[in-house]
C-alpha atoms as a PDB file:
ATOM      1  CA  UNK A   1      88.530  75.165  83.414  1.00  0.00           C
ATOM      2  CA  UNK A   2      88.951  77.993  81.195  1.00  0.00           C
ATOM      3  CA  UNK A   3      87.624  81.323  81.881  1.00  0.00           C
ATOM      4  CA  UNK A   4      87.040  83.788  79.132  1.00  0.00           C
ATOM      5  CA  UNK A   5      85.626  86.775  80.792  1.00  0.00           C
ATOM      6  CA  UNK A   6      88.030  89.969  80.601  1.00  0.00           C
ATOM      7  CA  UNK A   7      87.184  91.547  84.150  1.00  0.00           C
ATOM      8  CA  UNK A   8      86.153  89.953  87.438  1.00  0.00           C
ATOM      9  CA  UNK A   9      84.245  91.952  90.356  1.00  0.00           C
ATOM     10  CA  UNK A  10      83.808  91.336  93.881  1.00  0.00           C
ATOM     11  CA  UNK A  11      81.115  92.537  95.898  1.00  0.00           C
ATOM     12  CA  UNK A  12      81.075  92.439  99.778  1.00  0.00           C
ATOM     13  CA  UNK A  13      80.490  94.623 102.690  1.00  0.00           C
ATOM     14  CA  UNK A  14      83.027  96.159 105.075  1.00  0.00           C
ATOM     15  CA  UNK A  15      83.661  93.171 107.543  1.00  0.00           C
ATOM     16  CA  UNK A  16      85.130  93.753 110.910  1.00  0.00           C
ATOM     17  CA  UNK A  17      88.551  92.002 111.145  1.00  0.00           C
ATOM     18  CA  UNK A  18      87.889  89.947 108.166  1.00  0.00           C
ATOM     19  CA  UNK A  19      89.172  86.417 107.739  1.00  0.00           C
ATOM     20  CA  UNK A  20      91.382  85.363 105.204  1.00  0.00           C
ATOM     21  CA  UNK A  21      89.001  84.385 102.320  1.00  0.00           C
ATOM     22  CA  UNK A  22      87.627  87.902 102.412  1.00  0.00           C
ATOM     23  CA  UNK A  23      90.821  89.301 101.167  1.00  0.00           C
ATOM     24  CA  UNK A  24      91.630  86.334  99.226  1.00  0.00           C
ATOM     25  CA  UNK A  25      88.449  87.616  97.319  1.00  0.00           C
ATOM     26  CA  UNK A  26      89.537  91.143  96.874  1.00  0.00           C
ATOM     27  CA  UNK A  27      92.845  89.682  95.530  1.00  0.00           C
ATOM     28  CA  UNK A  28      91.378  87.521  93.161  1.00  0.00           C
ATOM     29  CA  UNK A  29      88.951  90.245  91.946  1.00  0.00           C
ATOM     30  CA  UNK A  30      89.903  92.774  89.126  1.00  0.00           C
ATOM     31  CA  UNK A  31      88.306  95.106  91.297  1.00  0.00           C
ATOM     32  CA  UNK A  32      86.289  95.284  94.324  1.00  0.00           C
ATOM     33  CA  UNK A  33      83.185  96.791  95.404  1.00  0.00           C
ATOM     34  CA  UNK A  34      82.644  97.629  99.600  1.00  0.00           C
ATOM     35  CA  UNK A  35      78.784  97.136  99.722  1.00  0.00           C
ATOM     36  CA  UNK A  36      79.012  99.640 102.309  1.00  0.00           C
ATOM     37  CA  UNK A  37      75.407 101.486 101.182  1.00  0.00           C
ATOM     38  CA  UNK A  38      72.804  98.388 101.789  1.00  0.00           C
ATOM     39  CA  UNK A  39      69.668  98.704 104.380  1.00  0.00           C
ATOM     40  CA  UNK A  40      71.410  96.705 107.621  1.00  0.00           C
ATOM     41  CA  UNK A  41      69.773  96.430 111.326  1.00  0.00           C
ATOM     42  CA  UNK A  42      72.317  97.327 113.343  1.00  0.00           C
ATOM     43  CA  UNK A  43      70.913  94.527 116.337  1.00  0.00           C
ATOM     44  CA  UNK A  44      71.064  91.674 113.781  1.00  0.00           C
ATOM     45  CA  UNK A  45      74.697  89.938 114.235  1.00  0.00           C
ATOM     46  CA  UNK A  46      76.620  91.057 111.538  1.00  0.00           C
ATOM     47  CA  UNK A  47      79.998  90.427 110.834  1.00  0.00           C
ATOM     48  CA  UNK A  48      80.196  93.852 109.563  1.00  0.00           C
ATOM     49  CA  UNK A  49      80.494  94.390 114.032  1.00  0.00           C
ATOM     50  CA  UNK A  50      82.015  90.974 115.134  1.00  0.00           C
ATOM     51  CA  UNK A  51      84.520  88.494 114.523  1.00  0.00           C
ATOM     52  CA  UNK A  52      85.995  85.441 115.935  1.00  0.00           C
ATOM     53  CA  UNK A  53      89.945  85.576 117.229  1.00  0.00           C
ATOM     54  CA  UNK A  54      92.279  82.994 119.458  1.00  0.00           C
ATOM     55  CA  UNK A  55      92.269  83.479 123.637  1.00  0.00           C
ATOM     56  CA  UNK A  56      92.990  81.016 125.490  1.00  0.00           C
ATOM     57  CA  UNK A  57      93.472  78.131 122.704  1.00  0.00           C
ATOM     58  CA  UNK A  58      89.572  78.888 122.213  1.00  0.00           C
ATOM     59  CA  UNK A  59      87.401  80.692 119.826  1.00  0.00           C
ATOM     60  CA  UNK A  60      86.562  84.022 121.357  1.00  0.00           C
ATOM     61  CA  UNK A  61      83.786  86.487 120.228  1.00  0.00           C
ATOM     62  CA  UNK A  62      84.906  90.384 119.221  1.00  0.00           C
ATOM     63  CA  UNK A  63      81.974  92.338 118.809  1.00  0.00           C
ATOM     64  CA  UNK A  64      81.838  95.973 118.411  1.00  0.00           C
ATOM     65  CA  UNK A  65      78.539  97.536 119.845  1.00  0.00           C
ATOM     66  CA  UNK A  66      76.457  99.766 117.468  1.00  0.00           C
ATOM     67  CA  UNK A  67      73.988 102.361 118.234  1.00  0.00           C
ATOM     68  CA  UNK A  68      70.612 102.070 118.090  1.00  0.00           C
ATOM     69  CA  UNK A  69      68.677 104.299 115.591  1.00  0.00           C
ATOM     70  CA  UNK A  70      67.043 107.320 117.895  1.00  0.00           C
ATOM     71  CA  UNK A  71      63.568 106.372 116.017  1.00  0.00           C
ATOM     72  CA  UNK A  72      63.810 103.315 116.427  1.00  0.00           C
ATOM     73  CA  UNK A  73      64.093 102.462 112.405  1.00  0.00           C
ATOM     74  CA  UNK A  74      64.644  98.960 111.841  1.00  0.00           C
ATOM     75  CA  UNK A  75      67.418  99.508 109.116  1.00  0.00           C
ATOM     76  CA  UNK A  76      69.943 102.016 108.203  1.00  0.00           C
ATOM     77  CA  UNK A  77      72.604 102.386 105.380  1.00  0.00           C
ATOM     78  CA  UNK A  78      75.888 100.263 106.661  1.00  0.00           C
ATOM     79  CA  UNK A  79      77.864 103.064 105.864  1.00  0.00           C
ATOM     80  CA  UNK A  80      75.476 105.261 108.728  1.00  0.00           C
ATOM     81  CA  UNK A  81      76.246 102.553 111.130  1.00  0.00           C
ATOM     82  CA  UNK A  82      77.545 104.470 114.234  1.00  0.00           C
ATOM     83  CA  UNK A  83      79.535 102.875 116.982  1.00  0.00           C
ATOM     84  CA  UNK A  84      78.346 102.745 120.733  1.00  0.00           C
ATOM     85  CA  UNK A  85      80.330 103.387 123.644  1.00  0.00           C
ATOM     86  CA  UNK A  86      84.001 103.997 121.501  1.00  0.00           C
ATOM     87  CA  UNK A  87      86.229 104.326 124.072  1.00  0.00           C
ATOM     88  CA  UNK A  88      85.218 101.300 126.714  1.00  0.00           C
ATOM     89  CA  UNK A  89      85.282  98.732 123.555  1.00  0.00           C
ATOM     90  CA  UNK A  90      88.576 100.106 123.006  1.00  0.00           C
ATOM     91  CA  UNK A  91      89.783  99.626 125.849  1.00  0.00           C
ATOM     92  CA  UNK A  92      88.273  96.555 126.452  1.00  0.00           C
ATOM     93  CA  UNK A  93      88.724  95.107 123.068  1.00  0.00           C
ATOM     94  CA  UNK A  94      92.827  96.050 123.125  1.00  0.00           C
ATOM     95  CA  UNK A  95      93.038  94.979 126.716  1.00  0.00           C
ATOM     96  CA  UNK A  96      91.414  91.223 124.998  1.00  0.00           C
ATOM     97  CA  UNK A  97      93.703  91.530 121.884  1.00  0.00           C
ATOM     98  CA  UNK A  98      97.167  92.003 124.096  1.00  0.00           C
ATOM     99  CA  UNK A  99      95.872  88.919 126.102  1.00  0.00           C
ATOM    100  CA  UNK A 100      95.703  86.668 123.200  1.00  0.00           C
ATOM    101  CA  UNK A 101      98.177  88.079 120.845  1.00  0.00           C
ATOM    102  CA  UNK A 102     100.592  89.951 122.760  1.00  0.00           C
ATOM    103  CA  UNK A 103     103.017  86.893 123.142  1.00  0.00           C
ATOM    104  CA  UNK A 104     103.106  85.928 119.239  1.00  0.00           C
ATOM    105  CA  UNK A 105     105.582  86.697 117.027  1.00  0.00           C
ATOM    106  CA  UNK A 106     104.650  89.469 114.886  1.00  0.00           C
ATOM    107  CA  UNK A 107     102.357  91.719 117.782  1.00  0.00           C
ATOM    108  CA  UNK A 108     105.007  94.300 117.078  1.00  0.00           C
ATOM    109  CA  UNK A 109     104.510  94.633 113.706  1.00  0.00           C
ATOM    110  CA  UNK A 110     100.289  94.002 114.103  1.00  0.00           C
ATOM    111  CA  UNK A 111      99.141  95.608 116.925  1.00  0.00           C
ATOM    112  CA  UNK A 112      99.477  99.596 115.137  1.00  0.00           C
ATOM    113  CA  UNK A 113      97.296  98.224 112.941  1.00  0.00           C
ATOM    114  CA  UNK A 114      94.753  97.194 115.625  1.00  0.00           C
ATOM    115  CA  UNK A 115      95.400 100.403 117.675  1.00  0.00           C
ATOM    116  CA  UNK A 116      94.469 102.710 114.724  1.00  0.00           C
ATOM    117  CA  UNK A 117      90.947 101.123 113.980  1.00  0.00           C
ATOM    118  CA  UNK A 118      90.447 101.578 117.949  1.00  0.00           C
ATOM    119  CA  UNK A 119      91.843 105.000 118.372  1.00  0.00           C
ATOM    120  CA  UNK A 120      90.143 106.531 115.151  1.00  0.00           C
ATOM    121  CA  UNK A 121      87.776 109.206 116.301  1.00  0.00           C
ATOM    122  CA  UNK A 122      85.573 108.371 112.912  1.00  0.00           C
ATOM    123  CA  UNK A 123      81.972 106.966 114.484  1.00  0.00           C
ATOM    124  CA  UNK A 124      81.423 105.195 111.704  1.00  0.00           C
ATOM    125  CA  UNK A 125      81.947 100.963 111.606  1.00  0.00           C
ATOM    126  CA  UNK A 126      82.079 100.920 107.898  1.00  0.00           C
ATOM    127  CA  UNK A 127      84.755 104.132 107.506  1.00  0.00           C
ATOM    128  CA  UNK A 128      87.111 102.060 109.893  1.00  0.00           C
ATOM    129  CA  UNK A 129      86.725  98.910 109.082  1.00  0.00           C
ATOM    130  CA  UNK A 130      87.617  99.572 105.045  1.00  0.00           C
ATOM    131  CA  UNK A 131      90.333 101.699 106.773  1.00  0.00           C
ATOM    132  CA  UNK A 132      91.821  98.879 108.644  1.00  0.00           C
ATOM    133  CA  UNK A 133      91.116  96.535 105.485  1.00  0.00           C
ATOM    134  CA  UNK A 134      92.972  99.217 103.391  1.00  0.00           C
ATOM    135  CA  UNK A 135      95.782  98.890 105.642  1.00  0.00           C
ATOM    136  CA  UNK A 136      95.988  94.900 105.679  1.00  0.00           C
ATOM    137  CA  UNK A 137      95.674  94.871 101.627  1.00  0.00           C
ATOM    138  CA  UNK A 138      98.695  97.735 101.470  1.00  0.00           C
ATOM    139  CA  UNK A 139     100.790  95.419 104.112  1.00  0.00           C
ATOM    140  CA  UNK A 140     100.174  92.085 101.536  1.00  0.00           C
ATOM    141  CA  UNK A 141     100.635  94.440  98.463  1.00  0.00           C
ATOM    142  CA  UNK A 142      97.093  93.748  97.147  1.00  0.00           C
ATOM    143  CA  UNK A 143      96.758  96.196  94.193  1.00  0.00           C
ATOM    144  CA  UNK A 144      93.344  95.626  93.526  1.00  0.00           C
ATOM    145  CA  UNK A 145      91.118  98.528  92.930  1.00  0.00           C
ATOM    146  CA  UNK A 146      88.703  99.444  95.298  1.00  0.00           C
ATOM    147  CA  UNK A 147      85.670 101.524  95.396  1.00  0.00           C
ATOM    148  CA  UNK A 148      82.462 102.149  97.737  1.00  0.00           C
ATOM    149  CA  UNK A 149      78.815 101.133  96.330  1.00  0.00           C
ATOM    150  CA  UNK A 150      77.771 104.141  98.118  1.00  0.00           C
ATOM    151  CA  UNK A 151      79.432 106.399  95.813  1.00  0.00           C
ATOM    152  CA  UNK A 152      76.141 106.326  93.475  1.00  0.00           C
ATOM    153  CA  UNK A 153      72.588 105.818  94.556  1.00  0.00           C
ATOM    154  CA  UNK A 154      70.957 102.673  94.051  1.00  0.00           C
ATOM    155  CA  UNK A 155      67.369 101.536  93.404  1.00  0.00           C
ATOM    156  CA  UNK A 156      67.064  97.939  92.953  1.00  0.00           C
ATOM    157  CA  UNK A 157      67.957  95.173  95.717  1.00  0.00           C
ATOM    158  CA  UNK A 158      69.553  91.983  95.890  1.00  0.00           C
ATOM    159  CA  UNK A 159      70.564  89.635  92.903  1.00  0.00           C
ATOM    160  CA  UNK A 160      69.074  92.757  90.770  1.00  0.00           C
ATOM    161  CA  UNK A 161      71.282  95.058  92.561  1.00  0.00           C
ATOM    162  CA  UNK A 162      75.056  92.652  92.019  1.00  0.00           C
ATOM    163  CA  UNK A 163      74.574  92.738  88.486  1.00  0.00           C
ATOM    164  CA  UNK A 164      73.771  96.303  88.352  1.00  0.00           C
ATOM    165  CA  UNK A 165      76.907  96.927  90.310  1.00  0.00           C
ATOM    166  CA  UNK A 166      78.811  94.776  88.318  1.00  0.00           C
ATOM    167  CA  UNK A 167      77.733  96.643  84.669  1.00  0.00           C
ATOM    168  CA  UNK A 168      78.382  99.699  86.514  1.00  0.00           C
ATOM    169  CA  UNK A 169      82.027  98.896  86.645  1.00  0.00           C
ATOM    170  CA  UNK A 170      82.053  97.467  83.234  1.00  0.00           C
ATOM    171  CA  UNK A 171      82.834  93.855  84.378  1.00  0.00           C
ATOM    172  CA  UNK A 172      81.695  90.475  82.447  1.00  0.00           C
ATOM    173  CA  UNK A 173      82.076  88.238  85.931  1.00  0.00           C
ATOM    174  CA  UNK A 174      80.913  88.412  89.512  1.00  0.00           C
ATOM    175  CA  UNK A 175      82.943  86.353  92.065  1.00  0.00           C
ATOM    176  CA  UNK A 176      80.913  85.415  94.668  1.00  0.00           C
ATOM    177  CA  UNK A 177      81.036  83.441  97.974  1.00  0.00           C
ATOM    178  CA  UNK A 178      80.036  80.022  98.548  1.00  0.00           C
ATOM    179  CA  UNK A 179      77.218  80.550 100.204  1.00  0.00           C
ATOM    180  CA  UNK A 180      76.269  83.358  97.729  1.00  0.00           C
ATOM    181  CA  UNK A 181      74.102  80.165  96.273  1.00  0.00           C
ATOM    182  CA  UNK A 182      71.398  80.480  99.092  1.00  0.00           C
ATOM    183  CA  UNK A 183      70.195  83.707  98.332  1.00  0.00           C
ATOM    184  CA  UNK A 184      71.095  84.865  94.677  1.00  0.00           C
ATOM    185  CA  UNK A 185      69.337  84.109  91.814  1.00  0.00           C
ATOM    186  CA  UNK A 186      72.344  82.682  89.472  1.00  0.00           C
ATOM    187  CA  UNK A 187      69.986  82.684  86.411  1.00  0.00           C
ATOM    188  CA  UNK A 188      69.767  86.615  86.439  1.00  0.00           C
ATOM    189  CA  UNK A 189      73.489  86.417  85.983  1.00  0.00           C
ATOM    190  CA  UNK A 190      73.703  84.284  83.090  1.00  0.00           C
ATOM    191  CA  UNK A 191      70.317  86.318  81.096  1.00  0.00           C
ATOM    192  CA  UNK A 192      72.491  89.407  81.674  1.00  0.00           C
ATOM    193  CA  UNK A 193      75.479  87.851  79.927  1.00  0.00           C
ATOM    194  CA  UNK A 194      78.067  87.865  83.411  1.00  0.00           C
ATOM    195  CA  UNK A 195      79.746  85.091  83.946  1.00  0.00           C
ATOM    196  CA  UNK A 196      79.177  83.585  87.572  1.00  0.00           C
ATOM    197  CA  UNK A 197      82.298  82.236  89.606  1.00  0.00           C
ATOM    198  CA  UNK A 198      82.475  80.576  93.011  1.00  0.00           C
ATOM    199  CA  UNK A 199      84.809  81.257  95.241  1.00  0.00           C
ATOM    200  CA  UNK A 200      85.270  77.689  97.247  1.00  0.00           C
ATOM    201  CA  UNK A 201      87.748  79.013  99.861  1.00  0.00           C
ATOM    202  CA  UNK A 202      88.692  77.398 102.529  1.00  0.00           C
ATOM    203  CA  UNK A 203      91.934  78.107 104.487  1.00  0.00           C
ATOM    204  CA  UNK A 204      94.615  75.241 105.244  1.00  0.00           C
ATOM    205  CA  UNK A 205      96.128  74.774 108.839  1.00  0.00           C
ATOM    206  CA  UNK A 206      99.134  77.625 109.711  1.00  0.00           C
ATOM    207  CA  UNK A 207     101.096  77.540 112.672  1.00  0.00           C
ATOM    208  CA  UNK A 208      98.915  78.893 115.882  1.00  0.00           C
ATOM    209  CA  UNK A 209     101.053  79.891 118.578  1.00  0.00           C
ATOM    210  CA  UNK A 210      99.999  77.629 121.813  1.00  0.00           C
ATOM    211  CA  UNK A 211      96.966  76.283 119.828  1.00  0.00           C
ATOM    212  CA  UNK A 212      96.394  72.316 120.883  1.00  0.00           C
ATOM    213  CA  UNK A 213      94.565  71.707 117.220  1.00  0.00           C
ATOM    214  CA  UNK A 214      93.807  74.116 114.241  1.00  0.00           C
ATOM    215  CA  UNK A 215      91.176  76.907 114.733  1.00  0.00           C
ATOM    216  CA  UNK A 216      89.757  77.464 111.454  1.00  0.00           C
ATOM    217  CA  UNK A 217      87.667  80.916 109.979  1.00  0.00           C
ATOM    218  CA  UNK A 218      89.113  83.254 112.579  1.00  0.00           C
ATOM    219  CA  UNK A 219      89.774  86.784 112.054  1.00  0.00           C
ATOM    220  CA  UNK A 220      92.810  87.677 109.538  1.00  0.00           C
ATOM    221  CA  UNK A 221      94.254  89.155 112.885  1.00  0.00           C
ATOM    222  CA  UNK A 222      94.968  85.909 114.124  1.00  0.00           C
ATOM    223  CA  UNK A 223      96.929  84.868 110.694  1.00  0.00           C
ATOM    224  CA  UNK A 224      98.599  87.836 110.822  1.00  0.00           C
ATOM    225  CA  UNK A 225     100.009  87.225 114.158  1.00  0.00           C
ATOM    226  CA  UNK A 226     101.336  84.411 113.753  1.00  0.00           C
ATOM    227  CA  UNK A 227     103.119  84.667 110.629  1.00  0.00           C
ATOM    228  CA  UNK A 228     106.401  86.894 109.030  1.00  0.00           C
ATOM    229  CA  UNK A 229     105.106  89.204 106.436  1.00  0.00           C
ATOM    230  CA  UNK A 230     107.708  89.118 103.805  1.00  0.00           C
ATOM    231  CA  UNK A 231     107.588  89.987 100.072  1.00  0.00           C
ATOM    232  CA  UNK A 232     107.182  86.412  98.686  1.00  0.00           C
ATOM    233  CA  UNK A 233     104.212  85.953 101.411  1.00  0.00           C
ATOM    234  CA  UNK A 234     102.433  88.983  99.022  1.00  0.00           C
ATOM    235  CA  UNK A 235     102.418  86.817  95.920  1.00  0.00           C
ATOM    236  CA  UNK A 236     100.105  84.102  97.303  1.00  0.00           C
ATOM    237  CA  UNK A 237      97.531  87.123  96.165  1.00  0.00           C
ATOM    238  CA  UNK A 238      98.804  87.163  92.489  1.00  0.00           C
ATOM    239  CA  UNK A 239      95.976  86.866  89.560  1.00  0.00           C
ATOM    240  CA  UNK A 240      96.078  84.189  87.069  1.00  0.00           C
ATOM    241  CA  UNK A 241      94.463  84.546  84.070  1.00  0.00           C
ATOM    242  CA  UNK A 242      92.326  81.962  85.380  1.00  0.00           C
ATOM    243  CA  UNK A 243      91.212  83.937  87.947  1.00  0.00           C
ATOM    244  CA  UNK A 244      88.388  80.585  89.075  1.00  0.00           C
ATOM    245  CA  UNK A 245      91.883  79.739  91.079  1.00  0.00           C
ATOM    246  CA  UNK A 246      93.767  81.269  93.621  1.00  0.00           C
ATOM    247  CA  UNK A 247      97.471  81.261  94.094  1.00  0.00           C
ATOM    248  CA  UNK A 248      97.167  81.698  97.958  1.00  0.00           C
ATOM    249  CA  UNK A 249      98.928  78.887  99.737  1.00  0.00           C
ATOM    250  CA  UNK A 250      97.210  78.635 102.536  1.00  0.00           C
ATOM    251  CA  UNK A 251      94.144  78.351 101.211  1.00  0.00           C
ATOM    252  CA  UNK A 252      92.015  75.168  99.465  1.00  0.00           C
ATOM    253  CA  UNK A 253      89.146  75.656  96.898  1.00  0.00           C
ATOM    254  CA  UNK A 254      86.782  73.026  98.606  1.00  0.00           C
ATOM    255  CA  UNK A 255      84.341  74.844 100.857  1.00  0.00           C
ATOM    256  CA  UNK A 256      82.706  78.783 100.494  1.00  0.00           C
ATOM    257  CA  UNK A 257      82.123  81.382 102.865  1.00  0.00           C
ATOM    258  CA  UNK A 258      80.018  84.468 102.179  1.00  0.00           C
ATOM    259  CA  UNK A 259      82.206  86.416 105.618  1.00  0.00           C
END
């Protein structure tokens, strides 16, 4: 299919530990938006606070405890998101991490990366999770551009609010997740002349250190552990000008994931 829009946005909030298709998205983009300013309850299980790794040849739970709003408010700004308790989930969380990872080839290399999100004294989820995505997209030489939603205020919600943060970075497409399609209104797109692009990623089978079969969808931590950064690894990120397809290797267009 040819695509004949001149700039491509993504849109999607800080995740914790985010899986591969999230930065297969930000590669893919022209540049990306962290929807870091959007009304979130912090009780609600959000993958902006947990993710999935390998322990044990199982899937195994991470999840980062936030703190409660003092007036009991229902919903707060993502980027106000505090964390509760900082130093026990560190130390629980790294304790969890060496268990499952410290064996695999590249915890050397990794773990730093790991140990700076825990040892930050920033309260804020959002500040250290695009701090620990920053790092992952510098290590896989992901040029992208990247900017914060919350750096101008924002009065509409929703499918209204993805096109007005696409126009606001002058793009002509949105690249969206596959299950974007349960909850945006793909019309609106099309009246305000952006082109609409699914994402369809789905990540192929990679070596998993003591893994019996595959574990799909886990945490980018767990790819990253089990494989040799080197610089041809960085171009499976490289835009076509067809940018409906991705050049990752690991990776399948067959199946979405909004993560």
């Amino acid at each position: 299919m040819c695509i004949n829009h001149k700039k491509t946005v993504a849109i999607h909030q800080p995740n914790f530990f985010p899986w591969l298709g999230f930065f297969d998205k930000i590669a893919r983009a022209d540049i990306f938006i962290y929807l870091d300013h959007s009304l979130t309850n912090p009780r609600n299980p959000l993958w902006t606070k947990r993710v999935k790794i390998a322990l044990n040849n199982q899937e195994h739970w991470l999840t980062v405890p936030l703190e409660r709003p003092e007036d009991n408010t229902p919903f707060l700004p993502l980027k106000d998101l505090r964390i509760a308790e900082p130093e026990k989930t560190a130390r629980k969380h790294l304790a969890t991490i060496q268990q499952a990872y410290g064996k695999h080839p590249q915890f050397r290399q990794i773990f730093p990366l790991i140990e700076a999100f825990y040892l930050s004294v920033d309260p804020l989820i959002a500040n250290r999770n695009i701090e620990f995505i920053e790092s992952v997209c510098k290590l896989l030489n992901i040029q992208t551009p990247r900017i914060r939603s919350s750096e101008k205020d924002w009065e509409r919600t929703s499918t209204e609010l993805l096109i007005d943060l696409t126009q606001w970075v002058g793009a002509d497409a949105y690249l969206c997740g596959g299950g974007a399609e349960g909850y945006q209104q793909d019309a609106a797109f099309e009246n305000a002349g952006i082109q609409l692009i699914y994402q369809h990623f789905e990540p192929t089978s990679y070596p998993q250190k003591g893994a019996e079969s595959f574990l799909p969808g886990l945490s980018i931590l767990d790819w990253l552990m089990n494989t040799e950064i080197t610089p041809g690894h960085c171009q499976w990120f490289s835009r076509a000008d067809d940018t409906s397809k991705s050049s990752v290797p690991i990776g399948s267009q067959s199946l979405g994931d909004r993560r």
